[in-house]
Protein backbone atom coordinates (compact mmCIF):
# COMPACT_ATOMS: atom_id res chain seq x y z
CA UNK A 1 -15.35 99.48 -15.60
CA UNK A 2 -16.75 102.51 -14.56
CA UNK A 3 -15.37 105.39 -12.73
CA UNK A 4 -17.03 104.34 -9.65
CA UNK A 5 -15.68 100.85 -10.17
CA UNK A 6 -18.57 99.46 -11.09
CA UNK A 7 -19.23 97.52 -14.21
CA UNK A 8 -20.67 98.78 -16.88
CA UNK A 9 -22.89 96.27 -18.90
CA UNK A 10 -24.04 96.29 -22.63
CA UNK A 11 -27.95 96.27 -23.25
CA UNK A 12 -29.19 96.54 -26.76
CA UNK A 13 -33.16 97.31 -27.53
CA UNK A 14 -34.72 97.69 -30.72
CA UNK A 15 -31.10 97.58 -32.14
CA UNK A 16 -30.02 100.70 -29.95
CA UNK A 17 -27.20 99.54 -27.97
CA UNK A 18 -27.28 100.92 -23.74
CA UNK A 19 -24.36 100.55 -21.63
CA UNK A 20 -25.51 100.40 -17.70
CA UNK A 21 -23.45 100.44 -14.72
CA UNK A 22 -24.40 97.45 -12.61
CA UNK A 23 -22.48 95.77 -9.31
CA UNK A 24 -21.84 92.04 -9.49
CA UNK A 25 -24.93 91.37 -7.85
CA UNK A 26 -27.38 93.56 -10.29
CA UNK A 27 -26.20 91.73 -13.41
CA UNK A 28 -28.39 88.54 -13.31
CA UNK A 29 -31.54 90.82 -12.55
CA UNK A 30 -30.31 93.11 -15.75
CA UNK A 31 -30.20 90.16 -17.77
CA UNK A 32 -33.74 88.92 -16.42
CA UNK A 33 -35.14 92.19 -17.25
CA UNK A 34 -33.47 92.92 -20.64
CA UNK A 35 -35.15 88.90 -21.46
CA UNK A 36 -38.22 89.92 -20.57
CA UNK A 37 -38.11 93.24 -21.97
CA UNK A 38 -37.11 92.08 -25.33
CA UNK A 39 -39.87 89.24 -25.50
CA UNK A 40 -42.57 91.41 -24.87
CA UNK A 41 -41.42 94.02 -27.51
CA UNK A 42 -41.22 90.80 -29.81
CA UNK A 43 -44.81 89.44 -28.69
CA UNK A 44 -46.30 93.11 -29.31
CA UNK A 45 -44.67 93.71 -32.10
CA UNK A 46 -46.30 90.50 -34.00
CA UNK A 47 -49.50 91.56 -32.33
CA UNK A 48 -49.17 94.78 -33.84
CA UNK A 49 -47.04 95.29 -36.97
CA UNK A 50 -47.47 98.83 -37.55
CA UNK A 51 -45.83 99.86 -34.24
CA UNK A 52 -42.31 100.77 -33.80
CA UNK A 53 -39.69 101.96 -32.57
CA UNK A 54 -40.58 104.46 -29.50
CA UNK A 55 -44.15 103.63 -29.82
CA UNK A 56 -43.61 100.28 -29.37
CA UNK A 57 -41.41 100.71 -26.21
CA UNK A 58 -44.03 102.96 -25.09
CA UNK A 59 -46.87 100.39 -25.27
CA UNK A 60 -44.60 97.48 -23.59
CA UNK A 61 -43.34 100.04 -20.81
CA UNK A 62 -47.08 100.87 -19.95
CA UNK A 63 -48.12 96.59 -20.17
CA UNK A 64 -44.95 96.29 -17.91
CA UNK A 65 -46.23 99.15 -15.90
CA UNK A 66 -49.92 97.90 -15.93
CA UNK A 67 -48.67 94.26 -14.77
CA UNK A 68 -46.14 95.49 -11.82
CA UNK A 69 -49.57 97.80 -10.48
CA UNK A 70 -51.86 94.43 -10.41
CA UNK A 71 -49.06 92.40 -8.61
CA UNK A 72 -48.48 95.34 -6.14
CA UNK A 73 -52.15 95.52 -5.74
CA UNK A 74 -52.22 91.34 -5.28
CA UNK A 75 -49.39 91.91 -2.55
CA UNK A 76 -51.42 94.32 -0.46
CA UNK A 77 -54.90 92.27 -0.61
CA UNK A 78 -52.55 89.64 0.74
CA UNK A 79 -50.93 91.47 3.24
CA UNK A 80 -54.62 92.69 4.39
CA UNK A 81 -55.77 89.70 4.70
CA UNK A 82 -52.53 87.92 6.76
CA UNK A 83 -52.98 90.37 9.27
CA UNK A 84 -57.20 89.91 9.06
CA UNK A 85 -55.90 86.52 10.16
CA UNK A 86 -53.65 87.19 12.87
CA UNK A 87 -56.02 89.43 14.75
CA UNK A 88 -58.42 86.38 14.26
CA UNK A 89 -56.18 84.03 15.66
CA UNK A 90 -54.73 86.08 18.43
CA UNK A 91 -58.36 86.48 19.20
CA UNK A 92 -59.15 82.74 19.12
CA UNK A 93 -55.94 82.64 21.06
CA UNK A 94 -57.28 85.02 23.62
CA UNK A 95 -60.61 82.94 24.57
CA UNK A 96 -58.53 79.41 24.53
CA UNK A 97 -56.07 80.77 26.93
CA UNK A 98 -56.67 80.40 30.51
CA UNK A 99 -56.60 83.96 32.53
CA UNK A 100 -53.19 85.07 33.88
CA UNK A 101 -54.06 86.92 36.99
């Protein structure tokens, strides 16, 4: 435990070993992460066998980087486009509704 009372959770990346403080309720996205963090160092390392170490993190921190950008820029197009269709239908709305005088 940690002095704040949370616990404190061992990582380990590229054979470094990280101890992070996470609540109850962080640990299963940790995990997640450190999974997917530890594939992708695995995938670009066979993809590129000269890379390592902190060059290697590097280039998977910037793919992780580069993927998180395209789904926040998917989100927004998406959230444009919701409210493009609620200002059609409240228009369409508008014209089927009788006038309240």
């Amino acid at each position: 435990m940690s002095a704040t009372g949370d616990p404190v959770t061992l990582i380990s990346i590229l054979g470094s070993d990280y101890s992070v403080k996470t609540t109850p309720e962080q640990q299963p996205a940790l995990r997640a992460a450190v999974q997917t963090l530890q594939r992708l160092l695995a995938t670009n390392k066979a993809q590129s066998p000269g890379l390592l170490g902190e060059k290697l993190l590097v280039l998977t921190a910037l793919q992780l980087c580069a993927e998180q950008a395209e789904l926040q820029q998917r989100q927004e197009a998406m959230l444009q486009a919701e409210r493009a269709a609620n200002v059609r239908v409240e228009a369409l709305l508008g014209v089927l509704s009788p006038a309240v005088d």
